[in-house]
N, C-alpha and C. Protein backbone atom coordinates (compact mmCIF):
# COMPACT_ATOMS: atom_id res chain seq x y z
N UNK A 1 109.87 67.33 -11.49
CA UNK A 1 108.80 66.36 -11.64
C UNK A 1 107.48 67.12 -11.47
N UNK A 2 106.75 66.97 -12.10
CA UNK A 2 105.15 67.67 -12.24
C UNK A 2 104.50 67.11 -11.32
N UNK A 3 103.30 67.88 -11.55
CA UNK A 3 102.59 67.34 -10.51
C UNK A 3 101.75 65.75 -10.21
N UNK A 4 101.96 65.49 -11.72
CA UNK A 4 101.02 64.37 -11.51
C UNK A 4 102.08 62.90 -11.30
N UNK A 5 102.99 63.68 -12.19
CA UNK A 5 104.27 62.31 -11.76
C UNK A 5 103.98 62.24 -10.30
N UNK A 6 104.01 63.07 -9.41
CA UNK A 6 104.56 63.27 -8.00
C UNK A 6 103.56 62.11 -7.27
N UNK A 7 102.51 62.39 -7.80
CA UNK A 7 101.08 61.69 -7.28
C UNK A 7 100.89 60.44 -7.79
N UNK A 8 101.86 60.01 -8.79
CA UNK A 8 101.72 58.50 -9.45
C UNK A 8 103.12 58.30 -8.66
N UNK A 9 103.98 58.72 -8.36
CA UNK A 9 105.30 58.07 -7.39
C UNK A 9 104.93 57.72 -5.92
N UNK A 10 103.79 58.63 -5.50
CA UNK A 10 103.73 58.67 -4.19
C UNK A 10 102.36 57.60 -3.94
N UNK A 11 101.93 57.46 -5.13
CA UNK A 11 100.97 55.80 -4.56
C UNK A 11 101.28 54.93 -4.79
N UNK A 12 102.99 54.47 -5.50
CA UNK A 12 103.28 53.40 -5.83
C UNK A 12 103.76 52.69 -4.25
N UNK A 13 104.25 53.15 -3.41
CA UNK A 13 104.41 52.34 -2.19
C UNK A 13 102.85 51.52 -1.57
N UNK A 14 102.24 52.71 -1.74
CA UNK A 14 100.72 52.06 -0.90
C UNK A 14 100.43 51.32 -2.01
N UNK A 15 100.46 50.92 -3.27
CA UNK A 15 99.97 50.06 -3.92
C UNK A 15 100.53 48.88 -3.90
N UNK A 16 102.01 49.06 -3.43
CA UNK A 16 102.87 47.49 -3.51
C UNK A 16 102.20 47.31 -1.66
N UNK A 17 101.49 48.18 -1.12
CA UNK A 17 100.80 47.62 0.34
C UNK A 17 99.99 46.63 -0.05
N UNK A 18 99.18 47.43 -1.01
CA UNK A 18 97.72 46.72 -0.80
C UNK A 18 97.59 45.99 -1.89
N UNK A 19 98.22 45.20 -3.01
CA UNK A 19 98.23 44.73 -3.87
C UNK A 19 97.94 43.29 -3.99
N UNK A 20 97.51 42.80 -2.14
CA UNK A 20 97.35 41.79 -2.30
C UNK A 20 96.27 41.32 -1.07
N UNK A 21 95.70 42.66 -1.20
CA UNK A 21 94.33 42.70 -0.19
C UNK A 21 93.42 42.49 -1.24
N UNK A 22 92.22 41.96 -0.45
CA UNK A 22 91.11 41.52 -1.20
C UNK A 22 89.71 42.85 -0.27
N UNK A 23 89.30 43.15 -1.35
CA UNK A 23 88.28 44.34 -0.47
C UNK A 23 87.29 43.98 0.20
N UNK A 24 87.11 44.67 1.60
CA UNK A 24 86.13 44.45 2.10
C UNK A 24 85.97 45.33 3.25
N UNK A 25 84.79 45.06 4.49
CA UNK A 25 84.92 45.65 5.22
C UNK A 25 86.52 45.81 6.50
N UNK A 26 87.13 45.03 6.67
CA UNK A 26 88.27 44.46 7.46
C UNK A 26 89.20 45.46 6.74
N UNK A 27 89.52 45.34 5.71
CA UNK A 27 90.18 46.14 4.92
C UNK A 27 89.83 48.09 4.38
N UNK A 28 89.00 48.14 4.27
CA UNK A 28 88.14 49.52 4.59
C UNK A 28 88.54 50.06 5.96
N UNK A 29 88.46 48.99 6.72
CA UNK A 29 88.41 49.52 8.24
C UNK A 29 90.32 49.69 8.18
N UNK A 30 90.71 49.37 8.04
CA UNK A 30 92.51 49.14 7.86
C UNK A 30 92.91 50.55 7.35
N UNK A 31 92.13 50.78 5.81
CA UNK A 31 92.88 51.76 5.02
C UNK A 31 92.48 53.21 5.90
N UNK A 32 90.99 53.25 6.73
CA UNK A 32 90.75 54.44 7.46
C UNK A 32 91.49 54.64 8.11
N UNK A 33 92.00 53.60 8.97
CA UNK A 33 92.87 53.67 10.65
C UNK A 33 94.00 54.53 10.37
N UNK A 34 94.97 53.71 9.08
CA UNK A 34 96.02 53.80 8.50
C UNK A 34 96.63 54.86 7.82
N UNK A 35 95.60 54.99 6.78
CA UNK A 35 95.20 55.98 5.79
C UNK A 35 94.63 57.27 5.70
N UNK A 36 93.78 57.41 6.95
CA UNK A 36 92.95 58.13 6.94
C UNK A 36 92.76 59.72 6.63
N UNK A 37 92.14 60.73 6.79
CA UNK A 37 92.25 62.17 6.99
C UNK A 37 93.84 62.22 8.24
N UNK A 38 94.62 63.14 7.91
CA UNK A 38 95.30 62.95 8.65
C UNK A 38 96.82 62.63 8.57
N UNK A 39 96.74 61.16 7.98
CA UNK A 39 97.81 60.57 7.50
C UNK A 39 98.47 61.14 6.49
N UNK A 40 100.03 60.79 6.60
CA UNK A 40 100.88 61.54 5.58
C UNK A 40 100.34 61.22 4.41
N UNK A 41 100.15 60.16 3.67
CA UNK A 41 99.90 60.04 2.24
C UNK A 41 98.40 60.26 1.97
N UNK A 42 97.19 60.57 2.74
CA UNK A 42 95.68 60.97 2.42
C UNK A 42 96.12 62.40 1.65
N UNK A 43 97.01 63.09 3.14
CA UNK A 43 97.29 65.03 2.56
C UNK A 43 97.72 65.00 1.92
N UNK A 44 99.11 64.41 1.38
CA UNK A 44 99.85 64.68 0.06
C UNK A 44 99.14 64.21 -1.16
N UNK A 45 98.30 62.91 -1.15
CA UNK A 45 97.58 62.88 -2.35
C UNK A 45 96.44 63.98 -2.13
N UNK A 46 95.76 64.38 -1.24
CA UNK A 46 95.09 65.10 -1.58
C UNK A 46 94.96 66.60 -2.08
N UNK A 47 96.35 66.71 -1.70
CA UNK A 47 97.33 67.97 -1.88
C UNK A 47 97.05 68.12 -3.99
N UNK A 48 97.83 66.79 -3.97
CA UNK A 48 98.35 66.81 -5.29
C UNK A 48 97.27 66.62 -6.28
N UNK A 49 95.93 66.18 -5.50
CA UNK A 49 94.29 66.08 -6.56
C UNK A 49 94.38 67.18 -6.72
N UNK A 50 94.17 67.88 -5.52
CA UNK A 50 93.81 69.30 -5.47
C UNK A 50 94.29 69.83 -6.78
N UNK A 51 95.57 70.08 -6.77
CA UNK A 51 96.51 70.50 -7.83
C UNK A 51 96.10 70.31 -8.99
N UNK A 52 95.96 69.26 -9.25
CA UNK A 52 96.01 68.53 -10.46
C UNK A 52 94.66 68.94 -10.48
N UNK A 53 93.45 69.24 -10.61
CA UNK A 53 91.93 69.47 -10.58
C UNK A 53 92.47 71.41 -10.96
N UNK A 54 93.44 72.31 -9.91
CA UNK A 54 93.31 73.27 -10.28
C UNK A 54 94.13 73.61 -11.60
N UNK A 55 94.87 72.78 -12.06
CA UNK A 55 95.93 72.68 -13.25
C UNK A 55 95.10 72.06 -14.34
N UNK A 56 94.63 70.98 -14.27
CA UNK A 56 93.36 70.75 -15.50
C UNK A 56 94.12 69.53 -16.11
N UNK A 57 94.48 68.91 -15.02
CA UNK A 57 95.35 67.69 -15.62
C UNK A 57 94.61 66.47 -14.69
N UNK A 58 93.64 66.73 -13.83
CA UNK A 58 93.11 65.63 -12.69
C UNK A 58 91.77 65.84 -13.04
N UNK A 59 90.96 64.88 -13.12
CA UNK A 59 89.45 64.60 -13.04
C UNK A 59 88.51 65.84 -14.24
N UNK A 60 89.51 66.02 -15.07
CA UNK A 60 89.23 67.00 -16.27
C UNK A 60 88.50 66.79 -17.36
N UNK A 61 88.08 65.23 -17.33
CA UNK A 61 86.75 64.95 -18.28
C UNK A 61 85.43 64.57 -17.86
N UNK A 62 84.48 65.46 -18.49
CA UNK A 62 83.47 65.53 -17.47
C UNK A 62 82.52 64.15 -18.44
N UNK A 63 81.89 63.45 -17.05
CA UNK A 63 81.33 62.35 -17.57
C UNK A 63 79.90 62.95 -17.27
N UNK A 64 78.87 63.36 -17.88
CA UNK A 64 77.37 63.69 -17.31
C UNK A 64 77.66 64.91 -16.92
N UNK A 65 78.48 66.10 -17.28
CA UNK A 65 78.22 67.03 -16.74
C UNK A 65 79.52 67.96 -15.76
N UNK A 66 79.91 69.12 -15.30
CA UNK A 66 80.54 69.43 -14.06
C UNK A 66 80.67 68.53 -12.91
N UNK A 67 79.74 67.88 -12.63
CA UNK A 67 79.32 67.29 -11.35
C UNK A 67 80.10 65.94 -11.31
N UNK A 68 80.53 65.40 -12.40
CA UNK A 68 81.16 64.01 -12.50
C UNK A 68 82.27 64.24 -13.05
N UNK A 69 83.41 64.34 -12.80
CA UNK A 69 84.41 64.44 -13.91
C UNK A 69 85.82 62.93 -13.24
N UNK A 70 86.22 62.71 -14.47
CA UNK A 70 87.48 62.16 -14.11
C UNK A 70 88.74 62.06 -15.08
N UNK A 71 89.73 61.31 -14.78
CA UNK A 71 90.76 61.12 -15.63
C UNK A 71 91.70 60.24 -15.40
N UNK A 72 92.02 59.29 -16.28
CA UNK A 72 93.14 58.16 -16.10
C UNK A 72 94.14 58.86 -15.82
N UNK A 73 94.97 58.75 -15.04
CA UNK A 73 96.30 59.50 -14.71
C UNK A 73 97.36 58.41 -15.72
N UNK A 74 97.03 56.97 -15.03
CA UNK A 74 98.27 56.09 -15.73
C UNK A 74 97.61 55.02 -16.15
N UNK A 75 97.90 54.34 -17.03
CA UNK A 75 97.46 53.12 -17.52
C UNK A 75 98.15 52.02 -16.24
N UNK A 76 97.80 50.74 -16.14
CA UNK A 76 98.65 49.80 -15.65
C UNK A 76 99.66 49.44 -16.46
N UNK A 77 100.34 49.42 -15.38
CA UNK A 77 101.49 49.37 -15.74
C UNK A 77 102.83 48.19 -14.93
N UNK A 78 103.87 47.68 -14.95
CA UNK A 78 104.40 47.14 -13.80
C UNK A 78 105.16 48.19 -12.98
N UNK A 79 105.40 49.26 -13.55
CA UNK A 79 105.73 50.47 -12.90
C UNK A 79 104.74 50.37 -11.50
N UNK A 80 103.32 50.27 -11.92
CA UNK A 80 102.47 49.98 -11.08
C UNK A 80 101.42 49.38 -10.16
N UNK A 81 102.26 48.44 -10.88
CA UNK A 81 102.38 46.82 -10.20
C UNK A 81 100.92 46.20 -10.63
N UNK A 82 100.54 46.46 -12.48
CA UNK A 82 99.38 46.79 -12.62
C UNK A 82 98.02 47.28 -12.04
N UNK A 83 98.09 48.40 -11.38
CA UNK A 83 97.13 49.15 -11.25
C UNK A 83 97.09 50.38 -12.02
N UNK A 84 96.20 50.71 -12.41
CA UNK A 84 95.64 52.07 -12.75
C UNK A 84 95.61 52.99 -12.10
N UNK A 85 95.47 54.09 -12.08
CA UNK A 85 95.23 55.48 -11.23
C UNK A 85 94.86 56.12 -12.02
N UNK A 86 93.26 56.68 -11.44
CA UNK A 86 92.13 57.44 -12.02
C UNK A 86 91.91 58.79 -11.02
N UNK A 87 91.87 59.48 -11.15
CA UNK A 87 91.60 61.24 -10.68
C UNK A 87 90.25 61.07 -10.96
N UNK A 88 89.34 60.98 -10.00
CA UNK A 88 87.57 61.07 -9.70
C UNK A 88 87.55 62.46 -8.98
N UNK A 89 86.36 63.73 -9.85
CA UNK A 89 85.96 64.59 -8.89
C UNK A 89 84.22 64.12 -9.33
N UNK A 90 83.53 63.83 -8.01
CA UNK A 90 82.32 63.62 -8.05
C UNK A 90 81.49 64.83 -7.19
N UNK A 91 80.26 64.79 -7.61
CA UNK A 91 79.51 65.87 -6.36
C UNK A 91 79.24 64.64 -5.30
N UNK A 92 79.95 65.27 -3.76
CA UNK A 92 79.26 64.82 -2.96
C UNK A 92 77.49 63.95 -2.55
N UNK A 93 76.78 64.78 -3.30
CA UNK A 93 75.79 63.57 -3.01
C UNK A 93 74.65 62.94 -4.49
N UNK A 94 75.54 63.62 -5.10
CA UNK A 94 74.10 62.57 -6.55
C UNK A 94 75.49 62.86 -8.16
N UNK A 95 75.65 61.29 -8.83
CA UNK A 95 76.01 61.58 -9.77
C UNK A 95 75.13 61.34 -10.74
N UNK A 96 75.56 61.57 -11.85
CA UNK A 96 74.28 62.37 -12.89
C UNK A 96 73.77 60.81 -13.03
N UNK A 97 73.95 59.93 -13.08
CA UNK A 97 73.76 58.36 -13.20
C UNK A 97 72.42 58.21 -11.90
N UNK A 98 72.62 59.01 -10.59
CA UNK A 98 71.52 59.01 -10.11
C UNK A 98 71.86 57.90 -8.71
N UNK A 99 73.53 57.47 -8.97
CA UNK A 99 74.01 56.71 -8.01
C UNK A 99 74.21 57.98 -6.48
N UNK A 100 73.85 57.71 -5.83
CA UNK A 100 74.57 58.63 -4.33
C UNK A 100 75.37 57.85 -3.71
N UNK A 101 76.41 58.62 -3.15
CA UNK A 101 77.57 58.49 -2.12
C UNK A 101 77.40 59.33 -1.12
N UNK A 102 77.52 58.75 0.08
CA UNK A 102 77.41 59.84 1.41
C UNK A 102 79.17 60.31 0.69
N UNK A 103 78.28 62.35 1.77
CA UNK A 103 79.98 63.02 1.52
C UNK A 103 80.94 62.53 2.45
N UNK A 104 80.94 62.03 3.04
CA UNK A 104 82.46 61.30 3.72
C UNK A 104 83.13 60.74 3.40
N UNK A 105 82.38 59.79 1.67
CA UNK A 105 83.28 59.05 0.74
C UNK A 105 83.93 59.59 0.13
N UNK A 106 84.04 61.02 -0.59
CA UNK A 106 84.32 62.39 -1.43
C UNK A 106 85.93 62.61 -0.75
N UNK A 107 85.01 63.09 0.85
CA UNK A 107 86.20 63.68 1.14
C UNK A 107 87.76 62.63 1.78
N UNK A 108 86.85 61.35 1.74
CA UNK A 108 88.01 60.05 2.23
C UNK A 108 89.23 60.30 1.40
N UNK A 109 88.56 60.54 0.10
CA UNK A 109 89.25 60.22 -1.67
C UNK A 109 90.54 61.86 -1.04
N UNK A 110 89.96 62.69 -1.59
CA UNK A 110 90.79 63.55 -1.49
C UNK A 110 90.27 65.00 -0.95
N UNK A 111 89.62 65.48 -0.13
CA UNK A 111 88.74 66.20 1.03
C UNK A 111 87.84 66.48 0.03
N UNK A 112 87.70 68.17 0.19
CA UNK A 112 86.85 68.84 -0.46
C UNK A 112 87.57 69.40 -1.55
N UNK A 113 87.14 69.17 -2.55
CA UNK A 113 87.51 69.62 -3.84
C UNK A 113 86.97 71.20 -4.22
N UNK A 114 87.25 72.17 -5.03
CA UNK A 114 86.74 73.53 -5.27
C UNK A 114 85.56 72.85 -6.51
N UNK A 115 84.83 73.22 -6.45
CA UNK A 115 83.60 72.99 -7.24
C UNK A 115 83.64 73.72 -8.66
């Protein structure tokens, strides 16, 4: 199994988690506790961005530039209990759109990415 299968198998559990949360702060606060740096499934997905970013199969179309890139991994699907999964590599603090994200959101996603 490749790499990206690995990374679309391994969020289908947390997606049949959260598939019926509604977003917010309560829930933010949940997925950190839970989820967080740390947790088995943050490293292994972040393992497998990683990968997938150094293989050229993750966040490989650049939207505005180097600095923004992404990539649909999977369409929805019931495989995936219709959700999507998108591979985002953003720069830590300005996308070319001019939107900012503090870097703690970057590295929540999947740490530090190689630039």
């Amino acid at each position: 199994m490749d790499g990206r299968e690995q990374l679309i198998e391994r969020s289908i559990p947390f997606l049949d988690e959260v598939k019926n949360m509604t977003a917010g702060p309560e829930v933010e606060r949940w997925l950190n506790e839970t989820y967080g740096p740390g947790s088995a499934l943050y490293e292994d997905l972040s393992r497998l961005i990683k990968q997938g970013v150094e293989e050229g199969w993750a966040a490989n179309i650049e939207v505005g530039g180097r600095r923004y890139r992404r990539s649909r991994l999977c369409d929805p699907t019931e495989r995936t209990l219709n959700f999507s999964i998108t591979a985002v590599y953003m720069d830590s603090q300005r996308r070319p759109d001019g939107h900012r994200r503090p870097r703690r959101r970057a590295r929540r996603c999947a740490g530090e990415l190689p630039r």
